[in-house]
C-alpha atoms as a PDB file:
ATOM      1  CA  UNK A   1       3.088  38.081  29.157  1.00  0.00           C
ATOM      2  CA  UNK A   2       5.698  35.413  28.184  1.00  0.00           C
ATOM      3  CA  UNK A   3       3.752  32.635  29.907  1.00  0.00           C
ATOM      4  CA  UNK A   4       0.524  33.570  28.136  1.00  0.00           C
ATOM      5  CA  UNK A   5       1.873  31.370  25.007  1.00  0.00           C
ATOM      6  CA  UNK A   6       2.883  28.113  27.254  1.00  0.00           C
ATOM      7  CA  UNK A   7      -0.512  26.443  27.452  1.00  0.00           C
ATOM      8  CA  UNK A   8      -1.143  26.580  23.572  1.00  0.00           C
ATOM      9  CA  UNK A   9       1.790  24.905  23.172  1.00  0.00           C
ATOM     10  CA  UNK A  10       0.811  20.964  24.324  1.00  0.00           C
ATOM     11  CA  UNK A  11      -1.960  21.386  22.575  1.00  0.00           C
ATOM     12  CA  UNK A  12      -1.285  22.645  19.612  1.00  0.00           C
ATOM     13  CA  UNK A  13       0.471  19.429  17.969  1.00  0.00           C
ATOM     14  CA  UNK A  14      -2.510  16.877  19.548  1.00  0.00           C
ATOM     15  CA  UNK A  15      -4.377  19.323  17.582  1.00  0.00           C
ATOM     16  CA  UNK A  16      -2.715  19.186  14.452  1.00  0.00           C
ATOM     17  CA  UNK A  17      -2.913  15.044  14.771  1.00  0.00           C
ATOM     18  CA  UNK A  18      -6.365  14.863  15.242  1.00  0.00           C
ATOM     19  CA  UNK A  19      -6.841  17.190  11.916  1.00  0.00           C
ATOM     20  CA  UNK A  20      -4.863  14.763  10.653  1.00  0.00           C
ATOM     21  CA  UNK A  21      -6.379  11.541  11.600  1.00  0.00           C
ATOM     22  CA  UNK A  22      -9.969  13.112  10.556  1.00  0.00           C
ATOM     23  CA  UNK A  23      -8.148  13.730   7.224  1.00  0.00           C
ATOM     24  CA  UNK A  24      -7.205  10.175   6.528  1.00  0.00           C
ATOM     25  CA  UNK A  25     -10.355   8.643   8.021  1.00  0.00           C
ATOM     26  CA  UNK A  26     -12.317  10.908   5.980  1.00  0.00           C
ATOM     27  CA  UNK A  27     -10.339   9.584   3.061  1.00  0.00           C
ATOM     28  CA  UNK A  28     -11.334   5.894   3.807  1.00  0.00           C
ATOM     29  CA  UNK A  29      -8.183   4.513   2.639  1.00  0.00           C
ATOM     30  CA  UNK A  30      -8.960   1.043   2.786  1.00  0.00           C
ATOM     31  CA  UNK A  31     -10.732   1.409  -0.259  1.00  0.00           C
ATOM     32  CA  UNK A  32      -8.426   2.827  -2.234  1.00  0.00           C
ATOM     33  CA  UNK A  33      -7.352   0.120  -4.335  1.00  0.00           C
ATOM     34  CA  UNK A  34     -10.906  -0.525  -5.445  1.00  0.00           C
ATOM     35  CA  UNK A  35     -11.343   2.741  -7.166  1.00  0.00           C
ATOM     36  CA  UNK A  36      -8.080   1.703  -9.215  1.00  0.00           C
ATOM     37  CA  UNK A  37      -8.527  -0.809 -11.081  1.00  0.00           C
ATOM     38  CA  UNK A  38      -5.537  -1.359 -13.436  1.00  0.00           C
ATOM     39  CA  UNK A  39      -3.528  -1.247 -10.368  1.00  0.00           C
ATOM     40  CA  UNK A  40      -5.554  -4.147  -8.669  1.00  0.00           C
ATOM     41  CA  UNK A  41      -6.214  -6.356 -12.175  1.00  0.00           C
ATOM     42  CA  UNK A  42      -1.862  -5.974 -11.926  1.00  0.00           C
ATOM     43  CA  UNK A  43      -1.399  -7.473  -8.536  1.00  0.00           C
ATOM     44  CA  UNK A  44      -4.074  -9.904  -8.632  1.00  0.00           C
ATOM     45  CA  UNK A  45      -2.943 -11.014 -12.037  1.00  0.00           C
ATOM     46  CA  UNK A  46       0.882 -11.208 -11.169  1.00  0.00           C
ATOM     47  CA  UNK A  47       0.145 -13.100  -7.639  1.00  0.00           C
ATOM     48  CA  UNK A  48      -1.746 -15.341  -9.489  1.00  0.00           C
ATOM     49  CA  UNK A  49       1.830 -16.577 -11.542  1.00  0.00           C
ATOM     50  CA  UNK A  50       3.793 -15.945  -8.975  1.00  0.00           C
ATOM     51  CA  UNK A  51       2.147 -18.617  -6.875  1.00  0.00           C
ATOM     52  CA  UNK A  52       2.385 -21.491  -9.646  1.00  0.00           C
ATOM     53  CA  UNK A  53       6.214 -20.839 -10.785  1.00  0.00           C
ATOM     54  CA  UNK A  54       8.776 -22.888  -9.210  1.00  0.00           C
ATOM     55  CA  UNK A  55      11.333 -20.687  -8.957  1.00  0.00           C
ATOM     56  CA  UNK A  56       9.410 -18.367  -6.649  1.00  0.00           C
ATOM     57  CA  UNK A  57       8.836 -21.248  -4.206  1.00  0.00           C
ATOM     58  CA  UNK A  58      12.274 -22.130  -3.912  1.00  0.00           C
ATOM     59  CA  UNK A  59      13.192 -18.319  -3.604  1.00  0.00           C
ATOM     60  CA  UNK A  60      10.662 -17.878  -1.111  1.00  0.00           C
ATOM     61  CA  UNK A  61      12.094 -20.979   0.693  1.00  0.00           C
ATOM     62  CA  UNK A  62      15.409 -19.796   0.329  1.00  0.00           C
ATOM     63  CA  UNK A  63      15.185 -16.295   1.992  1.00  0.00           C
ATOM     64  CA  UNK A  64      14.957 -15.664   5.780  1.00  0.00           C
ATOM     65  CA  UNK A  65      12.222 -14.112   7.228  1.00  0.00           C
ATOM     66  CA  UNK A  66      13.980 -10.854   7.617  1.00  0.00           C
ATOM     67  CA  UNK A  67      14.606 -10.293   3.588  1.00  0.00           C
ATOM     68  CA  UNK A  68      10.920 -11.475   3.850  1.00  0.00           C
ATOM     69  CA  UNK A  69       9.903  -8.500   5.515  1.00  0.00           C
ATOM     70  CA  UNK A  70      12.623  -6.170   3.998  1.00  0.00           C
ATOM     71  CA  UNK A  71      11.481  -7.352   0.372  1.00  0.00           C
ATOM     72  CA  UNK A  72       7.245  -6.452   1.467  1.00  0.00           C
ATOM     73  CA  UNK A  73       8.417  -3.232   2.868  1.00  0.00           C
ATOM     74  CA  UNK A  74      10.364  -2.535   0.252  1.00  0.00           C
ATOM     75  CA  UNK A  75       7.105  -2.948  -2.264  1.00  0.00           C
ATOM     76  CA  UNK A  76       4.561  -1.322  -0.408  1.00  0.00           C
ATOM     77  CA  UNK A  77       6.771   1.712  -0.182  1.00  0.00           C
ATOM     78  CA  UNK A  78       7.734   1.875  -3.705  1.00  0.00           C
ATOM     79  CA  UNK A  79       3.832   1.993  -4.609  1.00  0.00           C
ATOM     80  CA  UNK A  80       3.328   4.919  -2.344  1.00  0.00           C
ATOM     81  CA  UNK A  81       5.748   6.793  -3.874  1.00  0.00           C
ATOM     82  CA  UNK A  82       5.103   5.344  -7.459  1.00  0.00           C
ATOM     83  CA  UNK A  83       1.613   6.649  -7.430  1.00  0.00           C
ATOM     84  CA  UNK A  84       2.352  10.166  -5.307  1.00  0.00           C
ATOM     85  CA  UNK A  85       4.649  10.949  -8.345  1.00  0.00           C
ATOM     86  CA  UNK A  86       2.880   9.109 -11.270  1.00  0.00           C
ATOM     87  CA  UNK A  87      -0.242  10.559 -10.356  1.00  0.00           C
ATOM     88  CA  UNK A  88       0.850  14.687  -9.074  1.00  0.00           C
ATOM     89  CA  UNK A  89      -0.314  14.430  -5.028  1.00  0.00           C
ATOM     90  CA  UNK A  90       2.331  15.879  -3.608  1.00  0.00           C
ATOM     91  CA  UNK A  91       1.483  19.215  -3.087  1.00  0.00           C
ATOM     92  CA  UNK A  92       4.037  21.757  -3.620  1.00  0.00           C
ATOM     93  CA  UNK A  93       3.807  25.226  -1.592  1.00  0.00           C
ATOM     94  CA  UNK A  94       4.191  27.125  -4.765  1.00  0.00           C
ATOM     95  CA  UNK A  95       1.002  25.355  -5.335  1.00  0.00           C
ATOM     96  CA  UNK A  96      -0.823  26.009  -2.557  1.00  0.00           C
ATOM     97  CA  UNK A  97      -3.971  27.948  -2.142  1.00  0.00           C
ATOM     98  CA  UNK A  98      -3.896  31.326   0.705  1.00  0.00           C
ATOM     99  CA  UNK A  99      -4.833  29.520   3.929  1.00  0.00           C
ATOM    100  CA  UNK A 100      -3.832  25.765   3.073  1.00  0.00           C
ATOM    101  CA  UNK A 101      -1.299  23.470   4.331  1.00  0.00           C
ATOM    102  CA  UNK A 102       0.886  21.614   2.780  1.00  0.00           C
ATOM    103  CA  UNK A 103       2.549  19.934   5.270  1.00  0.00           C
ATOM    104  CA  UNK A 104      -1.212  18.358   6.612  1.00  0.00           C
ATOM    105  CA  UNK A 105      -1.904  17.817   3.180  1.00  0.00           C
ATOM    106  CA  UNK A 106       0.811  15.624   2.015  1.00  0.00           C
ATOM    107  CA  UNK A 107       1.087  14.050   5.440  1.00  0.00           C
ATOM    108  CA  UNK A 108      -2.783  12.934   4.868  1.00  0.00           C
ATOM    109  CA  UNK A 109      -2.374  11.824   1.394  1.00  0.00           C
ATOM    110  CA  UNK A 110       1.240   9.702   2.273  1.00  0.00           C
ATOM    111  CA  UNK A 111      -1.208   8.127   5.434  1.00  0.00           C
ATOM    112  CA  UNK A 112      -3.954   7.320   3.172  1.00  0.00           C
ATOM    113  CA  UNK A 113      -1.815   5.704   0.613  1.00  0.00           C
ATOM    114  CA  UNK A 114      -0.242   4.101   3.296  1.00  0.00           C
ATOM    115  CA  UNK A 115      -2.705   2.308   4.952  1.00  0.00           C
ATOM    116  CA  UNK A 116      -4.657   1.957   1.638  1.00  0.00           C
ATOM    117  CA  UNK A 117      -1.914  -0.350   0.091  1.00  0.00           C
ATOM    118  CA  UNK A 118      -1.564  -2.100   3.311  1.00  0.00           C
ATOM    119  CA  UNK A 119      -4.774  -2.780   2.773  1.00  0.00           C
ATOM    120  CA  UNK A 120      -5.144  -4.319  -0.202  1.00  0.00           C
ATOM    121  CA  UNK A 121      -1.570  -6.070   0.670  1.00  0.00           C
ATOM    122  CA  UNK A 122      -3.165  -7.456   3.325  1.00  0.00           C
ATOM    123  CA  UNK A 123      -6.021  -8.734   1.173  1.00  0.00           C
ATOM    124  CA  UNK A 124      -3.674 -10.125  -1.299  1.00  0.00           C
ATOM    125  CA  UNK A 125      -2.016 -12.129   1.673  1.00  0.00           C
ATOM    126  CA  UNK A 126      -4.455 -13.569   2.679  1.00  0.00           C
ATOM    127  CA  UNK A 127      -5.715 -14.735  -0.986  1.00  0.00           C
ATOM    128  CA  UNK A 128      -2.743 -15.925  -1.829  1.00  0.00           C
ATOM    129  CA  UNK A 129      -2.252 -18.316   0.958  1.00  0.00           C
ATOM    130  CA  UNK A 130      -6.403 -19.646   0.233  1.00  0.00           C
ATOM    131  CA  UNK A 131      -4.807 -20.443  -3.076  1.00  0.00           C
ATOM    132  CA  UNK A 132      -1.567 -22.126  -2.427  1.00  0.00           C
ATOM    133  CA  UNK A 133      -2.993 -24.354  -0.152  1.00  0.00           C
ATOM    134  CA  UNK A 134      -5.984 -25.124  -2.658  1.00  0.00           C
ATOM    135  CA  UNK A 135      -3.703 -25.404  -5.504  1.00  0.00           C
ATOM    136  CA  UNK A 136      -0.280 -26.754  -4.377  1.00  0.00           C
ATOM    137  CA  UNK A 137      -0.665 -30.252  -2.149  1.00  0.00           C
ATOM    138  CA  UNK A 138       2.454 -31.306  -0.793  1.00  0.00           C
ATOM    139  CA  UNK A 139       3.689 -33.676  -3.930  1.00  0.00           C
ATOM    140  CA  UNK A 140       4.112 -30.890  -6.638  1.00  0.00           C
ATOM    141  CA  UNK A 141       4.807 -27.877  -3.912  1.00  0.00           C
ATOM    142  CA  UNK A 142       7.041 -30.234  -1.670  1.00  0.00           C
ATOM    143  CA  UNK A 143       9.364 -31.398  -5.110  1.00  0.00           C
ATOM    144  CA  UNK A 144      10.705 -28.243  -5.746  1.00  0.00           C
ATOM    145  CA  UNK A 145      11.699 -27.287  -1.619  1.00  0.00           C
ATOM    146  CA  UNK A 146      14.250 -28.022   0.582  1.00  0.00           C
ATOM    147  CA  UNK A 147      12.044 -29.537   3.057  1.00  0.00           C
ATOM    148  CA  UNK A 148       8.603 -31.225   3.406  1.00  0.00           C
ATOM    149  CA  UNK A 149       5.682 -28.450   2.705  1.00  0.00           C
ATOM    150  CA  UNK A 150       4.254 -26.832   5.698  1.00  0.00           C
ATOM    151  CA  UNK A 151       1.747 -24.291   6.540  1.00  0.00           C
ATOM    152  CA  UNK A 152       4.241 -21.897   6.827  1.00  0.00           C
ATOM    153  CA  UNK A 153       6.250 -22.787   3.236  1.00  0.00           C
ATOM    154  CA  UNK A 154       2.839 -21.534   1.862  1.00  0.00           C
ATOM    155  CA  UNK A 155       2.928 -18.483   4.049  1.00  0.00           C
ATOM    156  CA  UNK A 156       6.285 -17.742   3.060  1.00  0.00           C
ATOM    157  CA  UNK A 157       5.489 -18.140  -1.084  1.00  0.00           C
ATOM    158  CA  UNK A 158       2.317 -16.099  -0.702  1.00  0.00           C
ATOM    159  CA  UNK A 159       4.112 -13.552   0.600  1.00  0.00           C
ATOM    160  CA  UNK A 160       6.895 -13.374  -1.698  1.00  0.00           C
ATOM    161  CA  UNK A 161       4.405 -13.565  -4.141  1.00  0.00           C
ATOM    162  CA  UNK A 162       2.022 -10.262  -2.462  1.00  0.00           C
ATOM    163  CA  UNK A 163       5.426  -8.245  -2.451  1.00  0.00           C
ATOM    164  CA  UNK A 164       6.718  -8.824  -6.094  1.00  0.00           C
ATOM    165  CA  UNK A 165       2.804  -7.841  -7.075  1.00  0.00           C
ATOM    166  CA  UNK A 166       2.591  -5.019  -5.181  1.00  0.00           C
ATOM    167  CA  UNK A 167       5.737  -3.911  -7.259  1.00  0.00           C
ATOM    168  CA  UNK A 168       3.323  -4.762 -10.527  1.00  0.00           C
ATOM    169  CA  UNK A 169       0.475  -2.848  -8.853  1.00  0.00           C
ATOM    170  CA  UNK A 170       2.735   0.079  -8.500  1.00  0.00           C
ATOM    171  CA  UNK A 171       3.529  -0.112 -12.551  1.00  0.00           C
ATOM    172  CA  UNK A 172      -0.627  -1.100 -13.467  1.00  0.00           C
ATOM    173  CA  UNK A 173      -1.694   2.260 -11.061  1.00  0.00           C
ATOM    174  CA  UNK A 174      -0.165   4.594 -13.855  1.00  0.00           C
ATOM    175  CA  UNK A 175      -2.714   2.723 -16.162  1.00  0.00           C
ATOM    176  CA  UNK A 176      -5.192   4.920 -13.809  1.00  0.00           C
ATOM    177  CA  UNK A 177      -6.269   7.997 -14.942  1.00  0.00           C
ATOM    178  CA  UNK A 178      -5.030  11.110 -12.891  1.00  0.00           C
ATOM    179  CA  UNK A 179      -8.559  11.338 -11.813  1.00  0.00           C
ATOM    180  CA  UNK A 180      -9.859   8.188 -10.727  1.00  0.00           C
ATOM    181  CA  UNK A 181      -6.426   7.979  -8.900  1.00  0.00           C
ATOM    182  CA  UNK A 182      -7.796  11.078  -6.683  1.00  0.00           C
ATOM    183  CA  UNK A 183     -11.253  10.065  -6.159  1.00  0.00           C
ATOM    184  CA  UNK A 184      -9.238   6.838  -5.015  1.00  0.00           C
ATOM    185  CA  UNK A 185      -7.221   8.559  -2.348  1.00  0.00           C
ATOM    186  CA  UNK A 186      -9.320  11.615  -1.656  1.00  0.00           C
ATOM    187  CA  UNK A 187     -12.776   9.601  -1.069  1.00  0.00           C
ATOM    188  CA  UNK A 188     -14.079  12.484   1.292  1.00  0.00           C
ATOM    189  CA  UNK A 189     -14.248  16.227   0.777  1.00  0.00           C
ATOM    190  CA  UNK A 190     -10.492  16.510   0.361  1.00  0.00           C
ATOM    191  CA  UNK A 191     -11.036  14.933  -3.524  1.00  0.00           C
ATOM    192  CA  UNK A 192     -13.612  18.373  -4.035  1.00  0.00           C
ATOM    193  CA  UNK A 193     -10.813  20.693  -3.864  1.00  0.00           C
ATOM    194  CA  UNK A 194     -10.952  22.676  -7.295  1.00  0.00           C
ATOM    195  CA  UNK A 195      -7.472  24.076  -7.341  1.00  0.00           C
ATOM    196  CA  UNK A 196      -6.478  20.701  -7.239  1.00  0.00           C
END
């Protein structure tokens, strides 16, 4: 009788991460940021300064790679949890309906937030370098560096400049509306919850 429950087991938790990887696909997270728009108009806005003051390119050629990467990290969490607690999506178990869970839940809504701000981080990357080395030929950028300017010197300053925006965006996504901030993250029949 005791061995009965043993083959449930392994495959109850590839279960549970397939639920939750339909979840978050069903979401479509990668368009998240373009159902908030104050949020985007902030980090397009601030990227846009960021890439033209001086003291950001010598701060992004000052820091190593490693507080590079720290200092994006650092952003792209802060926005997850800025707009999870801005905007109510946590869901609480007091909160919870007979029958739903929680843990799925949040886990889907952290995921699609996740890879939604990747997303548009991503995006913002990749803009920001089109326009530093559109914008910024070597005699302005180069005066204010350490070094000659390089391909990577605008790598680095674009993405100094994607993190401190991302920060921004965090601040602009409380400009959102509670509701346009779901139908962001719940693009799929999660957002058609009513006790939500």
């Amino acid at each position: 009788m005791t061995t009965s429950s043993r083959p449930d087991a392994p495959t109850r938790r590839p279960g549970r991460l397939r639920m939750l990887t339909e979840m978050v696909l069903t979401n479509r997270p990668w368009r998240l940021v373009l159902g908030m728009r104050s949020a985007l108009a902030a980090v397009l806005a601030t990227s846009a300064y960021l890439v033209i003051t001086s003291t950001v390119w010598q701060l992004a050629d000052a820091l190593s790679w490693t507080k590079l990467v720290i200092t994006m990290v650092a952003a792209i969490v802060m926005m997850v949890v800025w707009i999870l607690g801005a905007h109510d999506l946590w869901q609480r178990p007091s909160d919870a309906v007979e029958g739903d869970d929680t843990t799925l839940r949040n886990a889907s809504t952290v995921l699609s937030l996740l890879v939604g701000v990747l997303t548009m981080a991503v995006a913002v990357l990749v803009f920001n370098i089109v326009i530093t080395m559109f914008f910024l030929q070597p005699p302005v950028f180069g005066s204010d560096l350490s070094t000659a300017a390089g391909i990577g010197d605008h790598v680095r300053l674009a993405w100094l400049a994607t993190a401190f925006a991302t920060v921004a965006g965090a601040l602009g996504s409380g400009l959102d509306s509670d509701a346009a901030v779901e139908r962001a993250t719940y693009s799929g029949s999660e957002s058609q919850d009513p006790d939500r």
